[in-house]
PDB file of N, CA and C in Angstrom:
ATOM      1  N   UNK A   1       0.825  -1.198   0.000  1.00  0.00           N
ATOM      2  CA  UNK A   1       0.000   0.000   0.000  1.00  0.00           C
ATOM      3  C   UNK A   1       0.866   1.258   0.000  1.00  0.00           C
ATOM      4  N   UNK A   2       0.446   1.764  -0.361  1.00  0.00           N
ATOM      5  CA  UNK A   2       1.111   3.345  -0.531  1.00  0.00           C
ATOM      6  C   UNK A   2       0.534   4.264   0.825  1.00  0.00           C
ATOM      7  N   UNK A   3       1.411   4.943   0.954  1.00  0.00           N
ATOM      8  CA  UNK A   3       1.623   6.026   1.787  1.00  0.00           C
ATOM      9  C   UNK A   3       1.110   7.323   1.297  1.00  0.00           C
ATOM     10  N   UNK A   4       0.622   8.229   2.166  1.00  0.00           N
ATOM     11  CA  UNK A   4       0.643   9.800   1.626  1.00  0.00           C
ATOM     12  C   UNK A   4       1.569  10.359   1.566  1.00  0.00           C
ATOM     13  N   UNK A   5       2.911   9.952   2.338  1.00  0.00           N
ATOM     14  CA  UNK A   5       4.212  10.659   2.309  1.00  0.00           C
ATOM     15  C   UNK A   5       5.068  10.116   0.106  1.00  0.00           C
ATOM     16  N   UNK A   6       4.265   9.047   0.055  1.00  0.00           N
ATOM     17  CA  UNK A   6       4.756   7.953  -1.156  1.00  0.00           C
ATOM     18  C   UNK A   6       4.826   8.182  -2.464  1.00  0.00           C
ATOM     19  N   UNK A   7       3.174   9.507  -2.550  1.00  0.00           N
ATOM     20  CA  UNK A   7       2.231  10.206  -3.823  1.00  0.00           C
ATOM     21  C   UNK A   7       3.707  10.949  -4.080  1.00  0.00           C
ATOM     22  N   UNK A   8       3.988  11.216  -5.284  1.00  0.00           N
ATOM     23  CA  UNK A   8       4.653  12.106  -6.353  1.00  0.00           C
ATOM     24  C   UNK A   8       4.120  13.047  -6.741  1.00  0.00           C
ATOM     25  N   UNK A   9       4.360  14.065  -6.582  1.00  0.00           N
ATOM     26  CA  UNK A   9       3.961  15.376  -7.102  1.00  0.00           C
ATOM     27  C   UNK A   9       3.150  15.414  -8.433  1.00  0.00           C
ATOM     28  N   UNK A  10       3.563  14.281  -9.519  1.00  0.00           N
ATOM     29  CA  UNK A  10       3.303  14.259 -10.420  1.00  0.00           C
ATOM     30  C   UNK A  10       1.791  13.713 -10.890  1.00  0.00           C
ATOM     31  N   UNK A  11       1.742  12.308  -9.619  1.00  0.00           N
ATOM     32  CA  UNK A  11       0.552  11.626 -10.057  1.00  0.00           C
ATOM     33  C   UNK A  11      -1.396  12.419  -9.480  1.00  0.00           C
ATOM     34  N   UNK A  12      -0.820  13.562  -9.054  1.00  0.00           N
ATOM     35  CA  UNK A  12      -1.651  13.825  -8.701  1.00  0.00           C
ATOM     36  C   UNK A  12      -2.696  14.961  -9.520  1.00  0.00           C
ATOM     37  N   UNK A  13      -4.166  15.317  -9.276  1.00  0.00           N
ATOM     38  CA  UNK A  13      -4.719  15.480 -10.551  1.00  0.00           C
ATOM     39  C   UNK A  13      -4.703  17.052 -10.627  1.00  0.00           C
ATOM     40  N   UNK A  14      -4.803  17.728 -12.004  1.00  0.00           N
ATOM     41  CA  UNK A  14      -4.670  19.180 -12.286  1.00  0.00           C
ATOM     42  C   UNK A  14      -5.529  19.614 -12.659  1.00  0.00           C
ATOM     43  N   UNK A  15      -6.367  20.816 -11.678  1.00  0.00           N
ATOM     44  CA  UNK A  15      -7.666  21.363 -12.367  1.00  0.00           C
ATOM     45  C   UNK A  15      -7.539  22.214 -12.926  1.00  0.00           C
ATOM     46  N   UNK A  16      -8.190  22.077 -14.467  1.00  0.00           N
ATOM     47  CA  UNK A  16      -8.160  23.231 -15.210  1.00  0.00           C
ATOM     48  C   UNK A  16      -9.092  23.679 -15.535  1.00  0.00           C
ATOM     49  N   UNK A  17      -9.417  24.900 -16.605  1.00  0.00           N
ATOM     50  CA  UNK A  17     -10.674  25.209 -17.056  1.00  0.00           C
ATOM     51  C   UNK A  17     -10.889  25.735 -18.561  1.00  0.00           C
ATOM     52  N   UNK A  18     -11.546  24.566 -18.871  1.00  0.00           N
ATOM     53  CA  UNK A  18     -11.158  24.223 -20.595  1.00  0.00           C
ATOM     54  C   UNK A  18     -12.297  25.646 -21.511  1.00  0.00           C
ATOM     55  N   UNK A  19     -11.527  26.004 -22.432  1.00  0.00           N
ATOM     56  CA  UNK A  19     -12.314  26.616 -23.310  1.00  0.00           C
ATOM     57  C   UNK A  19     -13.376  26.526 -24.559  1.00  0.00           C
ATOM     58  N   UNK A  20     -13.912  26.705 -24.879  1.00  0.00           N
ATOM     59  CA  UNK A  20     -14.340  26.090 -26.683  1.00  0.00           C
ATOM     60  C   UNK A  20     -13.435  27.724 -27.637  1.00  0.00           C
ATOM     61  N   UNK A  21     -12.493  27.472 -28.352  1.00  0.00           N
ATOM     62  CA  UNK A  21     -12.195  28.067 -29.415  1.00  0.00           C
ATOM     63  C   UNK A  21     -12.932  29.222 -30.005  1.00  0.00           C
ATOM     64  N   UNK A  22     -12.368  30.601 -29.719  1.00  0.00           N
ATOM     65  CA  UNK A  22     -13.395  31.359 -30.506  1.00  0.00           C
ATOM     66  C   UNK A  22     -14.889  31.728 -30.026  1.00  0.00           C
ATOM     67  N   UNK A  23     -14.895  30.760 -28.989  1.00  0.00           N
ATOM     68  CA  UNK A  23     -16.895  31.180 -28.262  1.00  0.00           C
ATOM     69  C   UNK A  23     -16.704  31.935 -27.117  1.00  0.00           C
ATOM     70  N   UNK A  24     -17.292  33.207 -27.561  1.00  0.00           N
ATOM     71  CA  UNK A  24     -17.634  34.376 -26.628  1.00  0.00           C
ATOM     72  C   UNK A  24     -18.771  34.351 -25.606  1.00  0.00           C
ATOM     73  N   UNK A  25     -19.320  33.148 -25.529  1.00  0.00           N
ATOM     74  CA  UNK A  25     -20.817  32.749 -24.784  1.00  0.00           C
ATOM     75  C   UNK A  25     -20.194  31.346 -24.070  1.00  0.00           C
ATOM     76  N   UNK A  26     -19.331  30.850 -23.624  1.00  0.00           N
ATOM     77  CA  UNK A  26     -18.960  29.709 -23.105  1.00  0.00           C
ATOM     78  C   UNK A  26     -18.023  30.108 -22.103  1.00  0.00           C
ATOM     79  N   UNK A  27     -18.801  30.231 -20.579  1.00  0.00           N
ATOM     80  CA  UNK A  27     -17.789  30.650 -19.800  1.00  0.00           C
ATOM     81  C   UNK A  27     -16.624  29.851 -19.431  1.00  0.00           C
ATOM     82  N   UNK A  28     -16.349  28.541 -19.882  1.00  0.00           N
ATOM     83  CA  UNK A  28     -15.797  27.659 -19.225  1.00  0.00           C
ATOM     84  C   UNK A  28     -15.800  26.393 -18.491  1.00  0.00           C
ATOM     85  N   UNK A  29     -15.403  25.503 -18.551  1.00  0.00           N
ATOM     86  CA  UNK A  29     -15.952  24.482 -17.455  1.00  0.00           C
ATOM     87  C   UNK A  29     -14.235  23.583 -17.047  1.00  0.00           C
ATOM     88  N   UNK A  30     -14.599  23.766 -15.487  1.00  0.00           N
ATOM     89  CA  UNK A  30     -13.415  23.281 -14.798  1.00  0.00           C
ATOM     90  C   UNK A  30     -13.650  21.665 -14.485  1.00  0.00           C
ATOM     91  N   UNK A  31     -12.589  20.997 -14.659  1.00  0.00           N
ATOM     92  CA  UNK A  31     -11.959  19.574 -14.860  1.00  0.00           C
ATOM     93  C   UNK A  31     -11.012  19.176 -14.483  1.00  0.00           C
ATOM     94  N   UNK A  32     -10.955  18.051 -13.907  1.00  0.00           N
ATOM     95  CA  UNK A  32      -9.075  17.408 -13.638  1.00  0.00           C
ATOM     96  C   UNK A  32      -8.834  16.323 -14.400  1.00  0.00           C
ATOM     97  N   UNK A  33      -7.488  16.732 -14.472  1.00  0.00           N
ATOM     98  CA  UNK A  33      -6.675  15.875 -15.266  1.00  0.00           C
ATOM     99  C   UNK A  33      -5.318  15.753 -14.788  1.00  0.00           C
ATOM    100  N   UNK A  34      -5.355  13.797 -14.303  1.00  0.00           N
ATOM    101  CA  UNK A  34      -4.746  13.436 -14.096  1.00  0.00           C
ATOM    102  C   UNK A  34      -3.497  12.487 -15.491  1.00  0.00           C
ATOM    103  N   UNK A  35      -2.073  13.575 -15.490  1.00  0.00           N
ATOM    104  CA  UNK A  35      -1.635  13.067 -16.247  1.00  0.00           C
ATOM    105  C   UNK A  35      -1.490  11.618 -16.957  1.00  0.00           C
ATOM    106  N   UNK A  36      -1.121  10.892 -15.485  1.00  0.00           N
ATOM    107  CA  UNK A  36      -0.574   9.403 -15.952  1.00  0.00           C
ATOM    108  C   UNK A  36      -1.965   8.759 -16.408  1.00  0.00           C
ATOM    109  N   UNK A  37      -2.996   9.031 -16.533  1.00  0.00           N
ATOM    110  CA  UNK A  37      -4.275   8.100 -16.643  1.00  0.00           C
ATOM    111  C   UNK A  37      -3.890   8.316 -18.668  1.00  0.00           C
ATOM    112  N   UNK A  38      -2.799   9.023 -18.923  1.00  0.00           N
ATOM    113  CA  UNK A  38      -2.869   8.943 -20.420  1.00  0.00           C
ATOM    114  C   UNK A  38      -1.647   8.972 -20.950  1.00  0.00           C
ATOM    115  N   UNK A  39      -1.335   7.950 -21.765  1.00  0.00           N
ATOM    116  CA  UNK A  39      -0.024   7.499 -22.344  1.00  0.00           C
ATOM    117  C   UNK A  39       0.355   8.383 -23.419  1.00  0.00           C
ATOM    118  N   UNK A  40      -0.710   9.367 -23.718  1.00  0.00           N
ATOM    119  CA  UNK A  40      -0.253  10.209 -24.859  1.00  0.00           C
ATOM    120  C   UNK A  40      -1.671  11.518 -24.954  1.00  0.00           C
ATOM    121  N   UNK A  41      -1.141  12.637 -26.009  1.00  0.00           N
ATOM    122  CA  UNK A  41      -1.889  13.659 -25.976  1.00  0.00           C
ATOM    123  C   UNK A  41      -3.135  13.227 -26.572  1.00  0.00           C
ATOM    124  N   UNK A  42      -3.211  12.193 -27.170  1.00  0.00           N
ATOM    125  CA  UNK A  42      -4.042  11.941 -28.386  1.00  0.00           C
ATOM    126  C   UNK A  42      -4.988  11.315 -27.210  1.00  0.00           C
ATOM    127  N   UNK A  43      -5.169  10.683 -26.202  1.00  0.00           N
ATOM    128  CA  UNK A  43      -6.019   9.941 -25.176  1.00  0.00           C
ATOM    129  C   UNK A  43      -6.759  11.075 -24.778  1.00  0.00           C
ATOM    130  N   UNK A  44      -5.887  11.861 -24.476  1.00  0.00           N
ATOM    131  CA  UNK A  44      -6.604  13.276 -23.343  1.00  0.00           C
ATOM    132  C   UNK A  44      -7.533  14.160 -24.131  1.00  0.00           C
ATOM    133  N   UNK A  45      -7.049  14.004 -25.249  1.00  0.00           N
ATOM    134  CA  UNK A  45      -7.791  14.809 -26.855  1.00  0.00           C
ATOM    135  C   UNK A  45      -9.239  14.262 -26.702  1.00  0.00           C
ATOM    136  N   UNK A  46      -9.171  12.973 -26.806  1.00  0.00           N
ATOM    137  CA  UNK A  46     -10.366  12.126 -27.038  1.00  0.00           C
ATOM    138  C   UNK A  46     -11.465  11.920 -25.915  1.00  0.00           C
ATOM    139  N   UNK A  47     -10.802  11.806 -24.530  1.00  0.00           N
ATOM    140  CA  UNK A  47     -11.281  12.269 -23.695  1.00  0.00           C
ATOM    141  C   UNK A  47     -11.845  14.010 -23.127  1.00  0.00           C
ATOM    142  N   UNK A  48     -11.051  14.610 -23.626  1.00  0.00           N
ATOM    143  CA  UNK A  48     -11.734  16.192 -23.633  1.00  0.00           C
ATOM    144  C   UNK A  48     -13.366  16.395 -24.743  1.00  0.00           C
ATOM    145  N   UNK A  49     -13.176  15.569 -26.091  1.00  0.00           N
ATOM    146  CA  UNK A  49     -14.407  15.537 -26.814  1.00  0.00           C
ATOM    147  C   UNK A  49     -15.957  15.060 -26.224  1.00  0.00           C
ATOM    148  N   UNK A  50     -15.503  14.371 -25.293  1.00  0.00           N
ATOM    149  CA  UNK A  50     -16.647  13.850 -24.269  1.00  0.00           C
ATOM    150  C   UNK A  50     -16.870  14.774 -23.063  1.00  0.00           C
ATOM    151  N   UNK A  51     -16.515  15.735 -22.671  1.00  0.00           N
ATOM    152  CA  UNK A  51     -16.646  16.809 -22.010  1.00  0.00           C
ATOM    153  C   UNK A  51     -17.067  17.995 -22.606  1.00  0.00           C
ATOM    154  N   UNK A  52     -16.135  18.382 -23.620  1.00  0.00           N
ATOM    155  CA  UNK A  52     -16.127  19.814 -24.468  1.00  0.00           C
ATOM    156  C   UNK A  52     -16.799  19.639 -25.956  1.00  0.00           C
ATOM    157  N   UNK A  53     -17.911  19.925 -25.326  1.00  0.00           N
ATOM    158  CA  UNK A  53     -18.999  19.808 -26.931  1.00  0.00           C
ATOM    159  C   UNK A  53     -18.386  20.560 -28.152  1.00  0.00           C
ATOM    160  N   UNK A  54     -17.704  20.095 -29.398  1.00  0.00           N
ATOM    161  CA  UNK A  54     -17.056  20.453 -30.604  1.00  0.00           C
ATOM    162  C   UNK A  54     -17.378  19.940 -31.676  1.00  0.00           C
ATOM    163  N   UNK A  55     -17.745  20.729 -32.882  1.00  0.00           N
ATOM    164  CA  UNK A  55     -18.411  19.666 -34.555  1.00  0.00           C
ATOM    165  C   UNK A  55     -17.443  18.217 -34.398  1.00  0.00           C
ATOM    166  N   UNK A  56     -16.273  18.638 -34.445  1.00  0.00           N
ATOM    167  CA  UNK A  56     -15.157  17.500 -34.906  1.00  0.00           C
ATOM    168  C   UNK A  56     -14.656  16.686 -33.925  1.00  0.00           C
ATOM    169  N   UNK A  57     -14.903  17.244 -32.463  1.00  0.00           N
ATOM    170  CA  UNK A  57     -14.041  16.727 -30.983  1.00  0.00           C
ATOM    171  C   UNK A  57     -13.246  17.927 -30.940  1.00  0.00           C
ATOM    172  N   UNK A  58     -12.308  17.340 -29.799  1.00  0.00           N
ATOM    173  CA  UNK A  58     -11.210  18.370 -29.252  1.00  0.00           C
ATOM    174  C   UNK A  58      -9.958  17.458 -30.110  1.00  0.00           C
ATOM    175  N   UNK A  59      -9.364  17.942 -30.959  1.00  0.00           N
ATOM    176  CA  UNK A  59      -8.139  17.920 -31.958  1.00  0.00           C
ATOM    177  C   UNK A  59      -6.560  18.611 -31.484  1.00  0.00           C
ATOM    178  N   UNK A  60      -7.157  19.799 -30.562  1.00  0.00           N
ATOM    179  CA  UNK A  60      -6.101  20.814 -30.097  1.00  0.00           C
ATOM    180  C   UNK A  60      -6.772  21.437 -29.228  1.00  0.00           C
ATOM    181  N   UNK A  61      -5.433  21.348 -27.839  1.00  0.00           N
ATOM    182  CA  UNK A  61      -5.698  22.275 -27.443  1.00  0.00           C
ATOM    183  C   UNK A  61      -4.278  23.277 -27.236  1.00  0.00           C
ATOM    184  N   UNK A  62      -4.435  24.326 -26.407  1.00  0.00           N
ATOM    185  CA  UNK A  62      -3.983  25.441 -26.797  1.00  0.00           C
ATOM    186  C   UNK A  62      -3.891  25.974 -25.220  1.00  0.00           C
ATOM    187  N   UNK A  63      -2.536  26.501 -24.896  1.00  0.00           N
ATOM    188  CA  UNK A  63      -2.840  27.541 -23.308  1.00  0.00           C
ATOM    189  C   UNK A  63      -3.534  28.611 -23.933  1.00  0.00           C
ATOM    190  N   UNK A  64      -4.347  29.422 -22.798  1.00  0.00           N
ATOM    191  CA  UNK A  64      -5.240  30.026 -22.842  1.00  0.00           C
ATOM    192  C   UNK A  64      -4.632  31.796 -22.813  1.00  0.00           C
ATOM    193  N   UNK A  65      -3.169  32.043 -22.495  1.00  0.00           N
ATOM    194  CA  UNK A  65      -2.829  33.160 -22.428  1.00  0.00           C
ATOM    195  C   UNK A  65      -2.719  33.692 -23.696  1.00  0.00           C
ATOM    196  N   UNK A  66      -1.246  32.476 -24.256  1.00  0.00           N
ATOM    197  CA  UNK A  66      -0.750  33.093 -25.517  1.00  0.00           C
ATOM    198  C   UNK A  66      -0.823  32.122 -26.662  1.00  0.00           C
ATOM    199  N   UNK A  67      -1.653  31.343 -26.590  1.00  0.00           N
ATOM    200  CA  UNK A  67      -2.309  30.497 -27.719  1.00  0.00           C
ATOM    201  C   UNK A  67      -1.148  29.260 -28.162  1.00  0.00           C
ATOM    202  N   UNK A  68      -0.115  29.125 -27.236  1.00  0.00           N
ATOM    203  CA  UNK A  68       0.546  28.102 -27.902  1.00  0.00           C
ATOM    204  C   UNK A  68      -0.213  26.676 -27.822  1.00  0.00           C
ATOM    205  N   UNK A  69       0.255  25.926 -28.779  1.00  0.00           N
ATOM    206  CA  UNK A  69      -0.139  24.589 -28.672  1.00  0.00           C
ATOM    207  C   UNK A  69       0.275  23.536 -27.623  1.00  0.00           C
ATOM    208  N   UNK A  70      -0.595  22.644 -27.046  1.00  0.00           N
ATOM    209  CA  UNK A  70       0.265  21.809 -26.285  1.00  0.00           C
ATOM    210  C   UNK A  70      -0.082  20.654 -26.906  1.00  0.00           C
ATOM    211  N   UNK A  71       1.413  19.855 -26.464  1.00  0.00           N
ATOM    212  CA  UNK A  71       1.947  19.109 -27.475  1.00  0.00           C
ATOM    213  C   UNK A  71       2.169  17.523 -26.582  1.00  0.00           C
ATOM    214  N   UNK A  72       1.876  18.214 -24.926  1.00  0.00           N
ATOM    215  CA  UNK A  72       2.400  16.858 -24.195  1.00  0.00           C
ATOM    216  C   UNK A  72       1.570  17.158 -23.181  1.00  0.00           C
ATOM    217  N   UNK A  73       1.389  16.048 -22.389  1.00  0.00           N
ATOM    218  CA  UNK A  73       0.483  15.978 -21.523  1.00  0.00           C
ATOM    219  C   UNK A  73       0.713  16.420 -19.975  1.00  0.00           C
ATOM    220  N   UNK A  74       2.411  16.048 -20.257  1.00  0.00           N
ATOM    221  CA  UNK A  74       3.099  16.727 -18.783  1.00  0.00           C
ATOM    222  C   UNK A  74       2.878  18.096 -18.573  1.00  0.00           C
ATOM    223  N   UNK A  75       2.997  18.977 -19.565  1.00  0.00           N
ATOM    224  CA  UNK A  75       3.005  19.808 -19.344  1.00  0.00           C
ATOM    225  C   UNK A  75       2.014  20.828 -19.004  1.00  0.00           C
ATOM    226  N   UNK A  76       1.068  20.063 -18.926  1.00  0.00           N
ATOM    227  CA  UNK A  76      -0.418  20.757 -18.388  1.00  0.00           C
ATOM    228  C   UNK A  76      -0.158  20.971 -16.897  1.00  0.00           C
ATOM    229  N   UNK A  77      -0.751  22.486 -16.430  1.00  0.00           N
ATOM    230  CA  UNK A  77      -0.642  23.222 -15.020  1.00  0.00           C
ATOM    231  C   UNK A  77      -1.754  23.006 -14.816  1.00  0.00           C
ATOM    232  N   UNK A  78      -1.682  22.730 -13.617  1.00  0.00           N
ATOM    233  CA  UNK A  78      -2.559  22.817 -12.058  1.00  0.00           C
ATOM    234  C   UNK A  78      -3.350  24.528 -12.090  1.00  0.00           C
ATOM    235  N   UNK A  79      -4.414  24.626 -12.090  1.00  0.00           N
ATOM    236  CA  UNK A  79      -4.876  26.226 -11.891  1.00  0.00           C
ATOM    237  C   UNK A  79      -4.965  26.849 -13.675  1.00  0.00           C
ATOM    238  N   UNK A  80      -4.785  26.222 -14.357  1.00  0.00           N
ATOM    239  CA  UNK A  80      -4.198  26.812 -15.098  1.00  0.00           C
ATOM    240  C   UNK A  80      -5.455  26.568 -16.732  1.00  0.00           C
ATOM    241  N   UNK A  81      -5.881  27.721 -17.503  1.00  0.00           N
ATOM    242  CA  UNK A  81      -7.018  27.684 -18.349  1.00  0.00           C
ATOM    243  C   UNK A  81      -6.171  27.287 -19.862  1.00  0.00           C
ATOM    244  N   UNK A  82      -7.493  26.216 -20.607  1.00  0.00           N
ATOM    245  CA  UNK A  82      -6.912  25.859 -21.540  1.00  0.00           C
ATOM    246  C   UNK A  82      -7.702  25.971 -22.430  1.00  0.00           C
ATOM    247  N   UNK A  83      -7.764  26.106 -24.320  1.00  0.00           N
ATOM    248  CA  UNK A  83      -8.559  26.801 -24.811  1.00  0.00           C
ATOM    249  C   UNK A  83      -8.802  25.130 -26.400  1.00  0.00           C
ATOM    250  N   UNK A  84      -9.973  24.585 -26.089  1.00  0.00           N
ATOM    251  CA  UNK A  84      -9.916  23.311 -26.588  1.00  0.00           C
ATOM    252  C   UNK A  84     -10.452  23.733 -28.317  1.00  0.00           C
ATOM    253  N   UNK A  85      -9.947  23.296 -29.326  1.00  0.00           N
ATOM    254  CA  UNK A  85      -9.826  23.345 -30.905  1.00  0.00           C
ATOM    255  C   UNK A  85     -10.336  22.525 -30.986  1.00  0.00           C
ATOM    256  N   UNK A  86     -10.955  22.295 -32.467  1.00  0.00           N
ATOM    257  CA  UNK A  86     -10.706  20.897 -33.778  1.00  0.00           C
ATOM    258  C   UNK A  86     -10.156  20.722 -34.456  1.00  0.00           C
ATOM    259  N   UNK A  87      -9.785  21.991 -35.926  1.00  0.00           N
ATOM    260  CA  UNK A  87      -9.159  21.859 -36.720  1.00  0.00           C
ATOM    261  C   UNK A  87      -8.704  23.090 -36.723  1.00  0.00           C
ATOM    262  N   UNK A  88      -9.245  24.234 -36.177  1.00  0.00           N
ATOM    263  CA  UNK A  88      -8.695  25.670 -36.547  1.00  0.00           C
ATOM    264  C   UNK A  88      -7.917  26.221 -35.915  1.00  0.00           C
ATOM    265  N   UNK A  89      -7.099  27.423 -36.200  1.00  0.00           N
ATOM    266  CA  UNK A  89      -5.876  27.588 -35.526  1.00  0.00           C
ATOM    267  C   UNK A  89      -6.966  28.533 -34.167  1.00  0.00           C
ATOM    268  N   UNK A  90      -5.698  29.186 -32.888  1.00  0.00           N
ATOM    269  CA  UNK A  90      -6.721  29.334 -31.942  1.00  0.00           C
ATOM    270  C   UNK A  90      -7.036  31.120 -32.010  1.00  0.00           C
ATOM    271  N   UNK A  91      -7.774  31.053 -31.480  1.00  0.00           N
ATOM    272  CA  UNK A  91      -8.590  32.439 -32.128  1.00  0.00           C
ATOM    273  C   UNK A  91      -8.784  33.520 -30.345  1.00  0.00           C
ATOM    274  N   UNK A  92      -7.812  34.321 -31.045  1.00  0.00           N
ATOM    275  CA  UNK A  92      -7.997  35.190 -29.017  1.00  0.00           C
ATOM    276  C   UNK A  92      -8.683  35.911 -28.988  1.00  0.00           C
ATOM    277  N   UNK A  93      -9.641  35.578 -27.592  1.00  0.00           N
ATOM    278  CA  UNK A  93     -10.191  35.917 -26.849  1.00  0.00           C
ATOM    279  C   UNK A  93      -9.724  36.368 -24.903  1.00  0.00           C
ATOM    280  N   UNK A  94     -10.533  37.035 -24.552  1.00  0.00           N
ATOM    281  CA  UNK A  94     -10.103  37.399 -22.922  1.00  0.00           C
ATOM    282  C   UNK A  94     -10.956  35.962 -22.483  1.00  0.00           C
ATOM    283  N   UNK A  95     -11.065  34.670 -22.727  1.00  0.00           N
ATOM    284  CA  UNK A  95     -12.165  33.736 -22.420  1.00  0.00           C
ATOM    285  C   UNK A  95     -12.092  33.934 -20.725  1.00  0.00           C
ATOM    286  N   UNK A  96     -11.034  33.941 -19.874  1.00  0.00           N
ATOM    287  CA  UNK A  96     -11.224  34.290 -18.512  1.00  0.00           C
ATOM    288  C   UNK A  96     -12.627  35.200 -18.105  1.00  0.00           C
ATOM    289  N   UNK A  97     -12.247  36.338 -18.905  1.00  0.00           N
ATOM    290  CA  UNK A  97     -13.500  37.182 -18.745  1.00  0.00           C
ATOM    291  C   UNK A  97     -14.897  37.028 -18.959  1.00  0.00           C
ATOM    292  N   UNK A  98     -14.831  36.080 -19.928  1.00  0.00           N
ATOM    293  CA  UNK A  98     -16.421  35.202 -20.244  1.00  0.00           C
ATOM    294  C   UNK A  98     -17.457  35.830 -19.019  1.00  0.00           C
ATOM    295  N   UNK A  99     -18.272  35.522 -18.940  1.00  0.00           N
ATOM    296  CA  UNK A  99     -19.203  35.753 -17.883  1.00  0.00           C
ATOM    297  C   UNK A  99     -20.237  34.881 -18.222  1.00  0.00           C
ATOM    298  N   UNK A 100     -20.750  33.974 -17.282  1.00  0.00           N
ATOM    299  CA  UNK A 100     -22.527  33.310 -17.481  1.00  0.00           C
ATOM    300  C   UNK A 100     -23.406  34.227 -17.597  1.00  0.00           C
ATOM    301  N   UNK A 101     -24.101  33.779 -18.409  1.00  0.00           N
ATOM    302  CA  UNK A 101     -25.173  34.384 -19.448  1.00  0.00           C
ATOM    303  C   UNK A 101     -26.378  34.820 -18.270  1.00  0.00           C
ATOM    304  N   UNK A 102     -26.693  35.438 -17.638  1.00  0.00           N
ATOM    305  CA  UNK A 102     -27.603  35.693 -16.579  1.00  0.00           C
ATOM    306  C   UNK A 102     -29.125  35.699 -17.415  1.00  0.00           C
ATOM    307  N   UNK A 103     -30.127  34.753 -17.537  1.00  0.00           N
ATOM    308  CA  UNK A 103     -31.385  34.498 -17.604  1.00  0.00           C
ATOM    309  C   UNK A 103     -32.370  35.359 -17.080  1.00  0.00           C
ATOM    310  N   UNK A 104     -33.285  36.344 -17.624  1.00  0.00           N
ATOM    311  CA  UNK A 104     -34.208  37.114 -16.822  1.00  0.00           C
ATOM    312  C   UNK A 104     -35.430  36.796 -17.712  1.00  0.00           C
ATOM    313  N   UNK A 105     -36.241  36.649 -16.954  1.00  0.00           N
ATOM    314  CA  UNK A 105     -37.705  36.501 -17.264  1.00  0.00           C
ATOM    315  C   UNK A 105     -38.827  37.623 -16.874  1.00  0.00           C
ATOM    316  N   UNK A 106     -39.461  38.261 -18.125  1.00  0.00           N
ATOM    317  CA  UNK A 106     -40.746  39.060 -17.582  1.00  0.00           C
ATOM    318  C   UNK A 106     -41.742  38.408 -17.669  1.00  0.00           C
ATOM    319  N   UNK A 107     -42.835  38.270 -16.570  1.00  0.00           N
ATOM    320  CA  UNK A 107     -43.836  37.858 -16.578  1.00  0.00           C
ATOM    321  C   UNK A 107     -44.753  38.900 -16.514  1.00  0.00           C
ATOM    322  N   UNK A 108     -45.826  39.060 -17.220  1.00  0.00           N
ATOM    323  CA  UNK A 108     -46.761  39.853 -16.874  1.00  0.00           C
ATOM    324  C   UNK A 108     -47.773  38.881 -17.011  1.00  0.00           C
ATOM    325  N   UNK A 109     -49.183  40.173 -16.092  1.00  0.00           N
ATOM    326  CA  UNK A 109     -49.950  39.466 -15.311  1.00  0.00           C
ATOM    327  C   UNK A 109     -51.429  39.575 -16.129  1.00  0.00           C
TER     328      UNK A 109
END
């Protein structure tokens, strides 16, 4: 059995908060991801398409500051926003700033 002193910094899971590409109406939705559960980028890809509603799936994703591509799975941060593609290159936005769509209803009587 393993120990709590035993856990690796590494195996443990990273919440992020994935984007859709280009959508100014999608505030975000936060997720963990635990590296080792994927032997490659292409797993985590396929698994993000089942979360992050996209025509094609999630193909790419992208950090959320300065649009680079990520390319490996290690290198995904803890805290840290990510901006999920299909085929198109990534398209900037402030997506942090997003805001939920606040719903108001008039009823009259």
């Amino acid at each position: 059995p393993r120990l709590k002193n035993d856990i690796s910094p590494q195996s443990t899971s990273r919440k992020v908060t994935l984007f859709r590409n280009g959508d100014r109406y999608f505030a975000g939705k936060q997720t963990a991801i635990v590296p080792q559960n994927y032997s490659n980028l292409g797993q985590l890809l396929q698994e993000l398409s089942t979360t992050i509603d996209l025509p094609y799936g999630v193909r790419r994703l992208f950090t959320q500051n300065r649009g680079s591509e990520v390319t490996d799975v290690s290198v995904i941060k803890d805290g840290a926003s990510y901006v999920c593609a299909s085929f198109e290159p990534f398209q900037k936005l402030e997506y942090t700033s997003i805001a939920v769509p606040r719903l108001t209803f008039n009823i009259e009587q």
